[in-house]
Every structure is written in structure tokens, then in C-alpha cells.
N, C-alpha and C. Protein backbone atom coordinates (compact mmCIF):
# COMPACT_ATOMS: atom_id res chain seq x y z
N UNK A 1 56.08 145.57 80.84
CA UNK A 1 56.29 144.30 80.17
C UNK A 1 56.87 143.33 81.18
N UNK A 2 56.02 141.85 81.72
CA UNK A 2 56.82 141.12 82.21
C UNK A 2 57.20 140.50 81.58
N UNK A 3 58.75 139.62 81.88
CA UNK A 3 59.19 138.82 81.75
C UNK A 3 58.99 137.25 82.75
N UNK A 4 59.50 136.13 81.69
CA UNK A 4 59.50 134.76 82.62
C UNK A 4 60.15 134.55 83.86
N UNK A 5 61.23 135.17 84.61
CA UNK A 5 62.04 135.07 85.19
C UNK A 5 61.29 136.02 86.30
N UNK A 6 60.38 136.69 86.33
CA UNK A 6 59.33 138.17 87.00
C UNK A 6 60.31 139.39 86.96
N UNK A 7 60.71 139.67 85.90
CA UNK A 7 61.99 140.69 86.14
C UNK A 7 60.91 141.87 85.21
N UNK A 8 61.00 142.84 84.99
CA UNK A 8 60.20 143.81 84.11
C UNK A 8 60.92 144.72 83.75
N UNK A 9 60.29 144.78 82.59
CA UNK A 9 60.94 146.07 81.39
C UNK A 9 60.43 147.12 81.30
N UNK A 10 60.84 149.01 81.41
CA UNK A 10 59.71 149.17 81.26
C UNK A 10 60.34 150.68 80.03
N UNK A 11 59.18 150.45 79.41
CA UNK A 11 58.53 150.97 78.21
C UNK A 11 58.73 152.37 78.32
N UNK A 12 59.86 152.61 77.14
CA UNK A 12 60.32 154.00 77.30
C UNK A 12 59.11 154.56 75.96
N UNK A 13 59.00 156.43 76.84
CA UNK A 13 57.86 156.64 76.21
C UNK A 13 58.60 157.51 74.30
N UNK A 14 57.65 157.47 73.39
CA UNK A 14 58.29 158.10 72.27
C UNK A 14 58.16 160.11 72.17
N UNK A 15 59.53 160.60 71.60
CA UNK A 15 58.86 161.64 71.87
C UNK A 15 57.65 161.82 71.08
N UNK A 16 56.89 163.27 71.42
CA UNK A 16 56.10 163.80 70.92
C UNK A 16 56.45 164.24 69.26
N UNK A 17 55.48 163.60 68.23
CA UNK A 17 56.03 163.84 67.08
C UNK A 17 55.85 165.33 66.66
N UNK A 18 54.46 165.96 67.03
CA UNK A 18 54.10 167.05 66.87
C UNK A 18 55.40 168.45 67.27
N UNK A 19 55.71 167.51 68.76
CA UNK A 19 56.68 168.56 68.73
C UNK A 19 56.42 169.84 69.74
N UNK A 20 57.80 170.61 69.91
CA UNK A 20 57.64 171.86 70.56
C UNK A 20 57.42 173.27 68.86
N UNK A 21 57.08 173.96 69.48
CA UNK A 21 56.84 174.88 68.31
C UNK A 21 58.08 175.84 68.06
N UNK A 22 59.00 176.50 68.87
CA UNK A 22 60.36 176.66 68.44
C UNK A 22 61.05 175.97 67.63
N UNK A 23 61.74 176.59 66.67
CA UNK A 23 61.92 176.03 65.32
C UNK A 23 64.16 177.04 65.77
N UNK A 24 64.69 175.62 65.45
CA UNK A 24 65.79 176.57 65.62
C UNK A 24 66.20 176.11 64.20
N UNK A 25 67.42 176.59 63.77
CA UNK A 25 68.51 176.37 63.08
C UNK A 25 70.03 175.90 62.99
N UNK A 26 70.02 174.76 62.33
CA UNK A 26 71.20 173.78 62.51
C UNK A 26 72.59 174.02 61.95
N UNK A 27 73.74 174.55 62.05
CA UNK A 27 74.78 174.82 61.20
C UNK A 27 75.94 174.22 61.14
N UNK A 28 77.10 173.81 60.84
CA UNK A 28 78.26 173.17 60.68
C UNK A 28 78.95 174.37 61.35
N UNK A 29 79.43 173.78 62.42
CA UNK A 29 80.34 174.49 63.30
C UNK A 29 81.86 174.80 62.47
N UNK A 30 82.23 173.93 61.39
CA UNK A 30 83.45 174.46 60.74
C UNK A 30 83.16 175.27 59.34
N UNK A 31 81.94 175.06 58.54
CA UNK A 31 82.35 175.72 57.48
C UNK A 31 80.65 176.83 57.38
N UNK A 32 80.11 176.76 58.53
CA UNK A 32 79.08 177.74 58.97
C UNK A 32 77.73 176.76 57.57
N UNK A 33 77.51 176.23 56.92
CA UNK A 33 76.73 175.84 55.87
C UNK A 33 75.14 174.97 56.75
N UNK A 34 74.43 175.93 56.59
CA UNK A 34 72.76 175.14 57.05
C UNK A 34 72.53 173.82 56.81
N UNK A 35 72.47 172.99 58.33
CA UNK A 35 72.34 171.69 57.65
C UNK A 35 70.97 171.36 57.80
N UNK A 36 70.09 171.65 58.80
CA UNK A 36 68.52 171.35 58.90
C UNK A 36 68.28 172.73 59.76
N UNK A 37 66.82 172.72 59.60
CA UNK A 37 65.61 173.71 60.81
C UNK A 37 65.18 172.10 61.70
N UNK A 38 64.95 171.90 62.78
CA UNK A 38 64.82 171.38 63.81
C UNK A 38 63.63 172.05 64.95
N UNK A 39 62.79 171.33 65.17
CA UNK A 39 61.75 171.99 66.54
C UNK A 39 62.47 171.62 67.83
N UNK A 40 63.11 171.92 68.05
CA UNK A 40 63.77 172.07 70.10
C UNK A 40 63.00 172.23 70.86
N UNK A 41 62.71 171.04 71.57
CA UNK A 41 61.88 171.20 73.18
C UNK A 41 63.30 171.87 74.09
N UNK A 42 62.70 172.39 74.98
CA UNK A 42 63.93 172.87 76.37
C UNK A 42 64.93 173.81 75.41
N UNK A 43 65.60 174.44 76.97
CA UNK A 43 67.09 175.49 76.60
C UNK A 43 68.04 174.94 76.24
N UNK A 44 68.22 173.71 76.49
CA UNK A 44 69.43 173.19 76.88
C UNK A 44 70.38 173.15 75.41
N UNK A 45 71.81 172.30 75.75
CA UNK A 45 72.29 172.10 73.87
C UNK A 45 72.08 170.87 73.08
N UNK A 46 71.96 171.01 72.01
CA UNK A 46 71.85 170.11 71.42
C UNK A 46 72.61 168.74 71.11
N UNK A 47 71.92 167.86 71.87
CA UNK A 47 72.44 166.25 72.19
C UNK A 47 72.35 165.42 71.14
N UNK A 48 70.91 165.55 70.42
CA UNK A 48 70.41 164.87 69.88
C UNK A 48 68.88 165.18 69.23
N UNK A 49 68.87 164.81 67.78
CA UNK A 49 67.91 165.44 66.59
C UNK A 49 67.16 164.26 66.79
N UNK A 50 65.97 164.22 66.90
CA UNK A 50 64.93 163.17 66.35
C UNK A 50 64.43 163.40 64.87
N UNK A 51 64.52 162.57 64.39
CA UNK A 51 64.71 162.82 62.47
C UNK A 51 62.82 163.38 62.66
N UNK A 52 62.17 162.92 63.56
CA UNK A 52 60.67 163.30 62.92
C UNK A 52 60.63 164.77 63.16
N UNK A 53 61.24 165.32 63.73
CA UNK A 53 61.76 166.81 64.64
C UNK A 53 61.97 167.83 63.36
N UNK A 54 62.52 167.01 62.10
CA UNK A 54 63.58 168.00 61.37
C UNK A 54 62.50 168.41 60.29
N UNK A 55 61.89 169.74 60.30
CA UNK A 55 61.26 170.88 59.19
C UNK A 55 61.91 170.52 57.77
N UNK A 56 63.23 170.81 57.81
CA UNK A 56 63.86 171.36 56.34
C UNK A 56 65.16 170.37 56.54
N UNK A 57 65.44 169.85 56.03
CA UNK A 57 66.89 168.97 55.80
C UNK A 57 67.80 169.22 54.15
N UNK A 58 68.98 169.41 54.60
CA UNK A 58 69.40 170.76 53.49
C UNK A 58 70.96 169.42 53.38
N UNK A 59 71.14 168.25 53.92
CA UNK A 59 71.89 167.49 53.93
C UNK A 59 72.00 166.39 52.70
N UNK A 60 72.65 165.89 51.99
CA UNK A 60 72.37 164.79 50.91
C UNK A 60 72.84 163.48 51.91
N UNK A 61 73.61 163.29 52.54
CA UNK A 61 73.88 161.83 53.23
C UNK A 61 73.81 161.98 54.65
N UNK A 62 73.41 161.63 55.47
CA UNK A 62 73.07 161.37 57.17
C UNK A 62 74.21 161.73 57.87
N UNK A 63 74.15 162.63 58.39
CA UNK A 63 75.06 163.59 59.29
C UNK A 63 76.21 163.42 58.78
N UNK A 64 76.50 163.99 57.48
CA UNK A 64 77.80 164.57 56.71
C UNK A 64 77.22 165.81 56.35
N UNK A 65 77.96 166.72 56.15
CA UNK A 65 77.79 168.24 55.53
C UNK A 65 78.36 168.22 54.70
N UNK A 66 77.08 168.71 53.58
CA UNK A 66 77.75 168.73 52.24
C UNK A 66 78.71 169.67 51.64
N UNK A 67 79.11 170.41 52.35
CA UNK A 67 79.75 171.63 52.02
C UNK A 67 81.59 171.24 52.42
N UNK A 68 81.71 170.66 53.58
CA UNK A 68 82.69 170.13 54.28
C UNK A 68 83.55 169.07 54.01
N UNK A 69 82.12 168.23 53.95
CA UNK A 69 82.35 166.66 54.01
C UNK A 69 82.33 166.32 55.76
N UNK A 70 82.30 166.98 56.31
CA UNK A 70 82.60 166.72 58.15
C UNK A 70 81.66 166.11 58.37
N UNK A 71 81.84 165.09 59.43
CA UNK A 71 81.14 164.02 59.91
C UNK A 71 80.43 165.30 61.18
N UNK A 72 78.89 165.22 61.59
CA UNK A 72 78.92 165.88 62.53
C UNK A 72 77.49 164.87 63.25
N UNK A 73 76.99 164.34 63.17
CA UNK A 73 76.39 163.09 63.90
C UNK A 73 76.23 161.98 63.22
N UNK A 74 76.05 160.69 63.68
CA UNK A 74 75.41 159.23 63.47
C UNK A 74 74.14 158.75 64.25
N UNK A 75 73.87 158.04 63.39
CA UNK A 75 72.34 157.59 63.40
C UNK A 75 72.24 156.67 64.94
N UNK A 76 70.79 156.79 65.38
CA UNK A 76 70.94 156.36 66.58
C UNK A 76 69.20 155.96 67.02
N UNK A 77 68.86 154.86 67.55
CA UNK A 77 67.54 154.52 68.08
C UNK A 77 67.48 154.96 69.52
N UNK A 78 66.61 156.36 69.66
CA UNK A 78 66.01 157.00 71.01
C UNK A 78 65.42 156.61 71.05
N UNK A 79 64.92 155.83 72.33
CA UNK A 79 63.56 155.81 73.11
C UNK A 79 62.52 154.72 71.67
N UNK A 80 63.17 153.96 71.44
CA UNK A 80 62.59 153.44 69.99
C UNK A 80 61.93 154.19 68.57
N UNK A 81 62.61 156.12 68.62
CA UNK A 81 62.49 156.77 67.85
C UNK A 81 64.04 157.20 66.88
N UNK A 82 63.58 156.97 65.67
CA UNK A 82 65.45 157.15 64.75
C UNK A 82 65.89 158.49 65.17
N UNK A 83 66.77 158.93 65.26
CA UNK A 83 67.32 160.10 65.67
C UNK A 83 69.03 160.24 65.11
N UNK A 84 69.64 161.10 65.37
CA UNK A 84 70.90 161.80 65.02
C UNK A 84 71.07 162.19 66.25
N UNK A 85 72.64 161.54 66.85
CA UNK A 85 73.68 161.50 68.05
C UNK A 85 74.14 162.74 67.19
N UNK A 86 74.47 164.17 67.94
CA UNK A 86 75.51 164.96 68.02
C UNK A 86 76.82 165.06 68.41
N UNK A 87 77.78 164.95 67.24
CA UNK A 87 79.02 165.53 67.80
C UNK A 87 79.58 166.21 68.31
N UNK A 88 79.89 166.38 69.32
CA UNK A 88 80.25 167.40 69.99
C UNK A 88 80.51 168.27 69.94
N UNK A 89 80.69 169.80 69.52
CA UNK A 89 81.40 171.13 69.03
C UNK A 89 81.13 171.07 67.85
N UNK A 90 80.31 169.84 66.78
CA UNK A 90 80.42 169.77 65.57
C UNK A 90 79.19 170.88 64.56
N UNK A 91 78.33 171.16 65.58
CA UNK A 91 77.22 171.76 64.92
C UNK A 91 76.98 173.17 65.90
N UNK A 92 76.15 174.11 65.15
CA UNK A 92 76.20 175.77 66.23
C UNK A 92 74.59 175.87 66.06
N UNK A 93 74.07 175.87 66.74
CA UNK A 93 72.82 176.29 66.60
C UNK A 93 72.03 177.84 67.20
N UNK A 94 70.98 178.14 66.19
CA UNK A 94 70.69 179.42 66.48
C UNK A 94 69.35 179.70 66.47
């Protein structure tokens, strides 16, 4: 994308909606209660959920656990895709 000034932007790509085919499982690190199934690309830990990512969502309000009430992510625009910021230590995945 140029700009008037010749400065350029450039165009972050979206993830893949399809996805990796590993399917993990999302839990509340304090009161152990399933909050989604999730497809995980890579080993690494979990940073961040892309909402198109999430199989099963077992949550009634956007990264609160219903079991808790614990805040364990907020909403967030990746790469111009909606997603869920992880709290840190807040969720265990398996």
C-alpha cells in the first residue's frame, strides 16, 4: 500500500482459517474448568487464540470462565483477524 508522502504500508497476511489440524484443549489454570478446543499451529505456548481457530467454546462471556469468574484473556485485532490476548499463567493447555 502506498502512501502520499511515498512511505508504504505493508499488508499483514491473515492467518489461515482452515487451520493446523491439532486440536488442543483450553483450561482455567485456577479452577481446572474447559474453556474451548482450539487448532494450534507450532509447539510453542499459547499467546494468543484466533476466535476462527476455536472448535468448541464452552465460555458464556469473552475470556471470563464461567466456573471462576477469572479474567483469563481480552479481545484483540491480529493481523486484522479478532482473536483472544492470553493471560499469562491464566490458562493450561493440553
Amino acid at each position: 500500500m502506498k502512501f502520499k508522502n511515498g512511505a508504504t504500508k505493508l499488508a499483514m497476511a491473515k492467518p489461515n482459517p482452515k487451520g493446523p489440524v491439532r486440536t488442543v484443549q483450553i483450561y482455567c489454570a485456577k479452577c481446572k474448568f474447559q474453556l474451548f478446543k482450539y487448532r494450534k499451529g507450532g509447539k510453542g505456548a499459547l499467546v494468543k487464540c484466533f476466535k476462527e481457530r476455536i472448535v468448541e467454546d464452552y465460555t458464556e462471556k469473552e475470556g471470563i470462565c464461567p466456573s471462576c469468574k477469572g479474567q483469563f484473556a481480552r479481545n484483540a485485532m491480529i493481523r486484522g483477524a479478532p482473536a483472544f490476548k492470553i493471560v499469562g499463567g491464566k490458562v493450561h493447555m493440553k
